[in-house]
N, C-alpha and C. Protein backbone atom coordinates (compact mmCIF):
# COMPACT_ATOMS: atom_id res chain seq x y z
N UNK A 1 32.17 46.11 -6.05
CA UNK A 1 32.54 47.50 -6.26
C UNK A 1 32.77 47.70 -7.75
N UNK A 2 32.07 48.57 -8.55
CA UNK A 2 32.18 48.61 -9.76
C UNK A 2 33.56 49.39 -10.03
N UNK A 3 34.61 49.13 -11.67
CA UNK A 3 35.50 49.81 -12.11
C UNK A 3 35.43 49.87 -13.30
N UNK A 4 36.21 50.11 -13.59
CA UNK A 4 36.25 50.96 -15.50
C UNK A 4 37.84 51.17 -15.74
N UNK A 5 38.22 50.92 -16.63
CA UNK A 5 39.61 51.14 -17.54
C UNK A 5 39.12 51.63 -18.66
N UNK A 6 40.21 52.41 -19.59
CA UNK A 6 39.99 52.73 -20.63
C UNK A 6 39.59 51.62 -21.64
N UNK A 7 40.35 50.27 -21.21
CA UNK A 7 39.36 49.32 -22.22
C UNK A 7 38.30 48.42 -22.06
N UNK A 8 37.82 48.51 -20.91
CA UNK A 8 36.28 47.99 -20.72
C UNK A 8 35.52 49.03 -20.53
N UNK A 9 35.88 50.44 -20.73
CA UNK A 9 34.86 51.74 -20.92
C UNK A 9 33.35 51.51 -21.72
N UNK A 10 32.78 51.41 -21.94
CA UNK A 10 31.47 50.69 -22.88
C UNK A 10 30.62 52.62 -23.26
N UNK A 11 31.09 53.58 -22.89
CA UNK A 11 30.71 54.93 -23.22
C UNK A 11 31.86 55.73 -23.80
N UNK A 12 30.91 56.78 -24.73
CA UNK A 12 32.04 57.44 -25.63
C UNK A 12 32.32 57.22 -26.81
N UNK A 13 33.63 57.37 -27.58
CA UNK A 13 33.70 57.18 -28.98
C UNK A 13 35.08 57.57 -29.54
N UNK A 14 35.37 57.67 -30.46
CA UNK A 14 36.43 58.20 -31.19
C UNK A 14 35.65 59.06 -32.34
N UNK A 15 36.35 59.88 -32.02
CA UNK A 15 35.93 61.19 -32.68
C UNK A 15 36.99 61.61 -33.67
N UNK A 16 38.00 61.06 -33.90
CA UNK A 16 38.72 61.39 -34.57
C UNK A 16 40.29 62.82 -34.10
N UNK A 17 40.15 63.42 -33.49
CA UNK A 17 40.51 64.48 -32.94
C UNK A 17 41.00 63.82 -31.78
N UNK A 18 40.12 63.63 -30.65
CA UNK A 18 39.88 62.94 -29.66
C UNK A 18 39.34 61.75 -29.31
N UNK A 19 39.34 60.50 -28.64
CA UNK A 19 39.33 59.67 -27.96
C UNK A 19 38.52 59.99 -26.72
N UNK A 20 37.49 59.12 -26.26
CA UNK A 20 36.83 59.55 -25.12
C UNK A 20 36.61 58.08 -24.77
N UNK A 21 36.79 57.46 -23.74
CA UNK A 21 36.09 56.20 -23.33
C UNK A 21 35.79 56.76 -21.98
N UNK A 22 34.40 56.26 -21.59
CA UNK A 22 33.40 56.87 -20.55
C UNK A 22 32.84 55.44 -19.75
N UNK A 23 32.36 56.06 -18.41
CA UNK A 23 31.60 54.87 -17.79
C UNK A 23 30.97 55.75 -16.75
N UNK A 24 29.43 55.21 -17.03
CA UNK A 24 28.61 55.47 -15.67
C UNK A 24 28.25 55.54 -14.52
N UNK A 25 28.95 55.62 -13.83
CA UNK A 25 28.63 55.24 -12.12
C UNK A 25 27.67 55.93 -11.15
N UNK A 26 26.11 55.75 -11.25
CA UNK A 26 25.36 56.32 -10.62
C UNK A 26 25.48 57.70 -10.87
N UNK A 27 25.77 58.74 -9.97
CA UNK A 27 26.02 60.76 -10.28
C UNK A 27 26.66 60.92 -10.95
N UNK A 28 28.26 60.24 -10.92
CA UNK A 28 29.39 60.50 -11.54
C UNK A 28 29.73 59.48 -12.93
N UNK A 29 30.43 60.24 -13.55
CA UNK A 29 31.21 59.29 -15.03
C UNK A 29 32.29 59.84 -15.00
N UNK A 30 33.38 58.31 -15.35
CA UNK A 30 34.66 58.65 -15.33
C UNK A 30 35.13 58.33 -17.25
N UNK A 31 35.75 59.44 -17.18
CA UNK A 31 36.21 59.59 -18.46
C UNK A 31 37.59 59.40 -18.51
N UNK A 32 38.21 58.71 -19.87
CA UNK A 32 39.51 58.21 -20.43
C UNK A 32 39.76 59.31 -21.42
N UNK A 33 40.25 60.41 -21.42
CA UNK A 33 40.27 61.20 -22.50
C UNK A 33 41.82 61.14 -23.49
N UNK A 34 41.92 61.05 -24.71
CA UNK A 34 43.12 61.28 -25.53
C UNK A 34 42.90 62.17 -26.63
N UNK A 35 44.03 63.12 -26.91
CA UNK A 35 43.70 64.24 -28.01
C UNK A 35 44.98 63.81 -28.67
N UNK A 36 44.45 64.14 -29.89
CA UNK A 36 45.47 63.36 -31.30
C UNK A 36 45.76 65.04 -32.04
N UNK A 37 44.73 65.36 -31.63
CA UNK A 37 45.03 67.04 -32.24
C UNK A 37 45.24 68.05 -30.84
N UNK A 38 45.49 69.28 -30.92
CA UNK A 38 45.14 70.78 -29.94
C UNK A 38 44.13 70.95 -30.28
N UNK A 39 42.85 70.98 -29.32
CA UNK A 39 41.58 71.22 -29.37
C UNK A 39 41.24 72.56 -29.25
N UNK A 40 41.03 73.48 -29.27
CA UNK A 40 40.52 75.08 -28.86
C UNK A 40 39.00 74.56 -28.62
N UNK A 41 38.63 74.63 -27.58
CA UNK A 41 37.05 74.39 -27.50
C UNK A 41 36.53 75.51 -27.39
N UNK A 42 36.56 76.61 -27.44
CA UNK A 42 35.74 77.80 -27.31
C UNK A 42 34.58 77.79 -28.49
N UNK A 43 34.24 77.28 -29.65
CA UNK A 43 33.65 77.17 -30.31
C UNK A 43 32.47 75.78 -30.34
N UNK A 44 32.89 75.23 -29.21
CA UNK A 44 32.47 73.65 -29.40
C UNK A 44 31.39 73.91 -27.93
N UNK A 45 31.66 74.73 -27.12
CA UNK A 45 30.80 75.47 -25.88
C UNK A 45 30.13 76.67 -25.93
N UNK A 46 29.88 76.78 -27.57
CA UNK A 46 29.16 77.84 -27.92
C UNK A 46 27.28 77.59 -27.51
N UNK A 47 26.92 78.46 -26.29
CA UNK A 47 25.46 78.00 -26.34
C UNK A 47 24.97 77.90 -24.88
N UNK A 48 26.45 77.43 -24.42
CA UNK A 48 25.93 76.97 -22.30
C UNK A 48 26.74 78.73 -22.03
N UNK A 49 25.85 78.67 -21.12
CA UNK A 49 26.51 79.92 -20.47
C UNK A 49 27.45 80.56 -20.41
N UNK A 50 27.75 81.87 -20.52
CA UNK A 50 29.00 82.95 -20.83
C UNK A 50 29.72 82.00 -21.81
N UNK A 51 29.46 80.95 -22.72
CA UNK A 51 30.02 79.97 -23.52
C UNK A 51 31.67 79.49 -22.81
N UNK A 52 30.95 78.94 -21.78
CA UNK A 52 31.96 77.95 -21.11
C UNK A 52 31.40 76.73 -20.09
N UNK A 53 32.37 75.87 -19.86
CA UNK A 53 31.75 74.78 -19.25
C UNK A 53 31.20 74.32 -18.15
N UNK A 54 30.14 74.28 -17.73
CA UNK A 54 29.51 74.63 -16.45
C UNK A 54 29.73 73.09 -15.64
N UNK A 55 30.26 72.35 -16.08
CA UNK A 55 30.06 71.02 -15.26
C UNK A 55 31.97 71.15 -14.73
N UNK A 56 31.64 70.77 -13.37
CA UNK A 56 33.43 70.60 -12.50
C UNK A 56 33.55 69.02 -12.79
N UNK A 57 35.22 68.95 -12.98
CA UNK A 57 35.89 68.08 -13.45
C UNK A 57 37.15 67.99 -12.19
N UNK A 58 37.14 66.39 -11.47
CA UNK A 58 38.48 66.41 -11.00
C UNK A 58 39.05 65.29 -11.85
N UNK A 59 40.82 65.38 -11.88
CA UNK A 59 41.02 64.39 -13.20
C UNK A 59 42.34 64.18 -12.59
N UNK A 60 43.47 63.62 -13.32
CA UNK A 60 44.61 63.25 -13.46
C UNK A 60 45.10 63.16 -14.80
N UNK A 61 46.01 64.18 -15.02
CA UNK A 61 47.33 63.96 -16.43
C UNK A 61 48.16 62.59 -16.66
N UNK A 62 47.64 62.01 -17.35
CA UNK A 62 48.98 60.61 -17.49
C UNK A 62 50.02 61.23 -18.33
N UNK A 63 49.61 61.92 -19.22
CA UNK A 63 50.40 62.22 -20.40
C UNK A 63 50.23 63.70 -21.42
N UNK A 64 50.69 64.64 -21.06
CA UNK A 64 50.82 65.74 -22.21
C UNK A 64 50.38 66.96 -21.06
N UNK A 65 49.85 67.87 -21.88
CA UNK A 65 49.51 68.78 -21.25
C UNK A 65 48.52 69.48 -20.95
N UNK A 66 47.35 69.77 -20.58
CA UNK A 66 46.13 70.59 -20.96
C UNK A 66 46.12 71.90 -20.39
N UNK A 67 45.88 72.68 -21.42
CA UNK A 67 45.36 74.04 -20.27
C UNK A 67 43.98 74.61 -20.43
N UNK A 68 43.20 75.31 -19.34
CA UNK A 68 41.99 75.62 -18.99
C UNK A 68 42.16 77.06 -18.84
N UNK A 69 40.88 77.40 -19.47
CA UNK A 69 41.15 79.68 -19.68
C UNK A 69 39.79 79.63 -18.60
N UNK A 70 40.04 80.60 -17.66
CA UNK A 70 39.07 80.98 -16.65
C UNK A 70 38.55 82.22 -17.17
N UNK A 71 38.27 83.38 -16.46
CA UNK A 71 37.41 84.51 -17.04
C UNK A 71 38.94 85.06 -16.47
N UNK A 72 39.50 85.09 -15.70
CA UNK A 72 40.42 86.11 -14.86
C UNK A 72 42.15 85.23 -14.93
N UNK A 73 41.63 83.96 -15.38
CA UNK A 73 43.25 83.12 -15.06
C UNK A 73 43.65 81.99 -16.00
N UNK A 74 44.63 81.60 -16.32
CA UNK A 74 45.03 80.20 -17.06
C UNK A 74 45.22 78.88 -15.91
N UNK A 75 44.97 77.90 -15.98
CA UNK A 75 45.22 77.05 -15.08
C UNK A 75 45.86 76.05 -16.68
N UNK A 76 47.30 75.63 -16.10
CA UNK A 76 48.09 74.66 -16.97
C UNK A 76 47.99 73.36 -15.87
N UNK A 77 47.61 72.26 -16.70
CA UNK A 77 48.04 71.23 -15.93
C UNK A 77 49.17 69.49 -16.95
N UNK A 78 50.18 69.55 -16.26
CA UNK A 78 51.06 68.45 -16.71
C UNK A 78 51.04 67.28 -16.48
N UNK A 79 51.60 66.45 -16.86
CA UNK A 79 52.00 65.07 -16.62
C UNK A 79 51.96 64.92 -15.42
N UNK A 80 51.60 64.05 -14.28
CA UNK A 80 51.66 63.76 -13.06
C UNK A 80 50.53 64.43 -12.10
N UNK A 81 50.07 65.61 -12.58
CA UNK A 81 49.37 66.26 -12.05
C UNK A 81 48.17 66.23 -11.86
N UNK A 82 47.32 65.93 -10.40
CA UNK A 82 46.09 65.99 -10.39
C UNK A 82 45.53 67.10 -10.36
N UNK A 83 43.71 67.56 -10.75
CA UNK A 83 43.59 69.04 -10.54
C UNK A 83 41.69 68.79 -10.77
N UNK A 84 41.20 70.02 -9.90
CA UNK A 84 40.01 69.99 -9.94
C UNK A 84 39.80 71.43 -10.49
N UNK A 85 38.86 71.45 -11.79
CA UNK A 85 38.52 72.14 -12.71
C UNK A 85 36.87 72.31 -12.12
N UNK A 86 36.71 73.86 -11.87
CA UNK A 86 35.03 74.27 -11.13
C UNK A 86 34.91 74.90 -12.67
N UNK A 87 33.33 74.85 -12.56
CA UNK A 87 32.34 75.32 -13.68
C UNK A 87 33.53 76.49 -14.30
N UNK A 88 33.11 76.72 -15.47
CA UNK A 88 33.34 78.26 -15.81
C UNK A 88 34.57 78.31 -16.40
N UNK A 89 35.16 76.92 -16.68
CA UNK A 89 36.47 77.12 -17.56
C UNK A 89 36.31 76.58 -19.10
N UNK A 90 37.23 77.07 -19.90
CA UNK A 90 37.15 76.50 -21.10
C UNK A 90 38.61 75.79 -21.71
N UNK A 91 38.30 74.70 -22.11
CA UNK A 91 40.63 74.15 -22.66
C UNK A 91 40.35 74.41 -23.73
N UNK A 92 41.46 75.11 -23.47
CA UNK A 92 41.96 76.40 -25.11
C UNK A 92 43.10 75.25 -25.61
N UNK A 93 43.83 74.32 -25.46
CA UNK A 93 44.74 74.01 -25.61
C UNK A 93 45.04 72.20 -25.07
N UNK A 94 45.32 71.54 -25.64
CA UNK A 94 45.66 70.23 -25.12
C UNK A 94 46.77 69.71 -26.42
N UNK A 95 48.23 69.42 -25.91
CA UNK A 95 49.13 69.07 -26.34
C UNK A 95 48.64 67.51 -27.15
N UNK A 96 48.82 67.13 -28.45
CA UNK A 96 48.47 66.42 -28.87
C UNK A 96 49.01 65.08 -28.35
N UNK A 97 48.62 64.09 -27.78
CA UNK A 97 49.18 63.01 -27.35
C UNK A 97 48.92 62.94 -26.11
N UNK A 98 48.50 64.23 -25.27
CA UNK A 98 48.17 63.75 -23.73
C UNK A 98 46.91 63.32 -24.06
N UNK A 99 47.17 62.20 -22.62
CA UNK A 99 45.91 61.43 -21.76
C UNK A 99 45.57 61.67 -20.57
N UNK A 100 44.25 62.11 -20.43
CA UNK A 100 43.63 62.32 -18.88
C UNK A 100 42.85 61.52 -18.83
N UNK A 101 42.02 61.24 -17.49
CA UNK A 101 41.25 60.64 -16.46
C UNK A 101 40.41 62.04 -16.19
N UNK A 102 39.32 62.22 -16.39
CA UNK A 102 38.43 62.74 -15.42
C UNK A 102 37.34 62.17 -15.11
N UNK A 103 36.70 62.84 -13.72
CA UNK A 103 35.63 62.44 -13.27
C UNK A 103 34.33 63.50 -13.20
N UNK A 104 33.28 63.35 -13.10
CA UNK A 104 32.65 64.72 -13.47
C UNK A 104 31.10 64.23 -12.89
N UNK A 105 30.30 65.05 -12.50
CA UNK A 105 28.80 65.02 -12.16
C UNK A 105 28.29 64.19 -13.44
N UNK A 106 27.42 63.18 -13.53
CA UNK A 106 26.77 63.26 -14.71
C UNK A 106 25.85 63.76 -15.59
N UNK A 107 25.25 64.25 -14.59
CA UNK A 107 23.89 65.26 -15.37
C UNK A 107 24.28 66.59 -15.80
N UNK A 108 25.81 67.54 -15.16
CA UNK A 108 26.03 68.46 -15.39
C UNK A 108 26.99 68.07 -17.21
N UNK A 109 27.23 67.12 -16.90
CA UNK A 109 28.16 66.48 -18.32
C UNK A 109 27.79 66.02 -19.30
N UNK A 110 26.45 65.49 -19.41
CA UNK A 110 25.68 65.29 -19.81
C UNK A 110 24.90 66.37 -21.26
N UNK A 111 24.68 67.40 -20.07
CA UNK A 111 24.02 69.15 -20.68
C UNK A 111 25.29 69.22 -21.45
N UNK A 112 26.13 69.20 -20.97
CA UNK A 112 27.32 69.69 -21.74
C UNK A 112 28.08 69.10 -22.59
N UNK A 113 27.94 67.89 -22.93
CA UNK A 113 28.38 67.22 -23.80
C UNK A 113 27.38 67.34 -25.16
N UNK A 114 25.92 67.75 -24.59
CA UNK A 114 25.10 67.62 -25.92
C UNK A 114 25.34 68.81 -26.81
N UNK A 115 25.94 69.98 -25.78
CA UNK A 115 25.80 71.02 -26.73
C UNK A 115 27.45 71.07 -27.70
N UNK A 116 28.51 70.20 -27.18
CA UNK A 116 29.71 70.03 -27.98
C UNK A 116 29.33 68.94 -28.76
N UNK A 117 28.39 68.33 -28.92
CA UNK A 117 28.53 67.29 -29.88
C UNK A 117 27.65 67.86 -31.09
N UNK A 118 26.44 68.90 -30.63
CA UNK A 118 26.08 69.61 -31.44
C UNK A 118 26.81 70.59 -32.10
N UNK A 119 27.79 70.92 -31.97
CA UNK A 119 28.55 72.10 -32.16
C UNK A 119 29.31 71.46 -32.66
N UNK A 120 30.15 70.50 -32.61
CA UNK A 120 31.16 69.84 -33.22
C UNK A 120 30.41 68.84 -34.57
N UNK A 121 28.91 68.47 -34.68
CA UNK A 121 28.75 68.03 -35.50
C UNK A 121 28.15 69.32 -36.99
N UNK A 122 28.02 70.23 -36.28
CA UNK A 122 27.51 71.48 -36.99
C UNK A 122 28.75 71.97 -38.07
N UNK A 123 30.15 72.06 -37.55
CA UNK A 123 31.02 72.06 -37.75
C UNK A 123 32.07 71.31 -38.58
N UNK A 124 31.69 69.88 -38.81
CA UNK A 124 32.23 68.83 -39.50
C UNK A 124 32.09 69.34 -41.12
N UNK A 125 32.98 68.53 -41.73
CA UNK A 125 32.68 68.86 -43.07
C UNK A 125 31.90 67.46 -43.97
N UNK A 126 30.88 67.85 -44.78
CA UNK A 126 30.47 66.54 -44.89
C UNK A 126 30.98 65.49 -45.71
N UNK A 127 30.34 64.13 -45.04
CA UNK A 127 31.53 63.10 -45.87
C UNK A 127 31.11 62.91 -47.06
């Protein structure tokens, strides 16, 4: 039965901002996420649809806080808290120091990771 921890993750990176350690599992990838900064991603999902995130995420909070902007609602999620995030949200907000777990489709995460890494590298200042 295959597993993954944040330190035998072999996908992902440090980004500086954020922390991502990733692992493949056939459809799904489970992600180790840590934010060192408050992320506003609305700019980083500039490009996928109504510019928000079309891939669903179920996850678990170890640590801090994240919140997700819907078209109509805020969804906050805390420490302890598990929560399943459907297409169409964007995190406006992640308390610097929390750690999540999510799990996510891979091909929908995939699309969507290329266009934040494009967007976030568009964005960098150069070294």
């Amino acid at each position: 039965m295959p597993k993954v921890s944040r330190d035998t993750a072999t996908q992902g990176g440090d980004y500086g901002a954020v922390v991502d350690r990733a692992e493949e599992f056939g459809d799904y990838t489970v992600d180790f996420v840590t934010f060192r900064e408050d992320i506003d991603h609305r700019p980083l999902l500039k490009g996928l649809p109504d510019d928000r995130c079309q891939c669903p995420h179920w996850g678990y909070v170890f640590r801090g806080e994240l919140t997700l902007h819907y078209a109509d609602h805020d969804e906050i999620y805390r420490e302890g808290d598990a929560f399943y995030a459907p297409a169409g949200h964007v995190p406006v907000h992640t308390e610097p120091g929390s750690e999540y777990l999510q799990i996510s489709p891979s091909d929908e995460l995939r699309r969507t990771n290329e266009v934040i890494m494009k967007n976030f590298t568009a964005r960098r200042p150069p070294d």
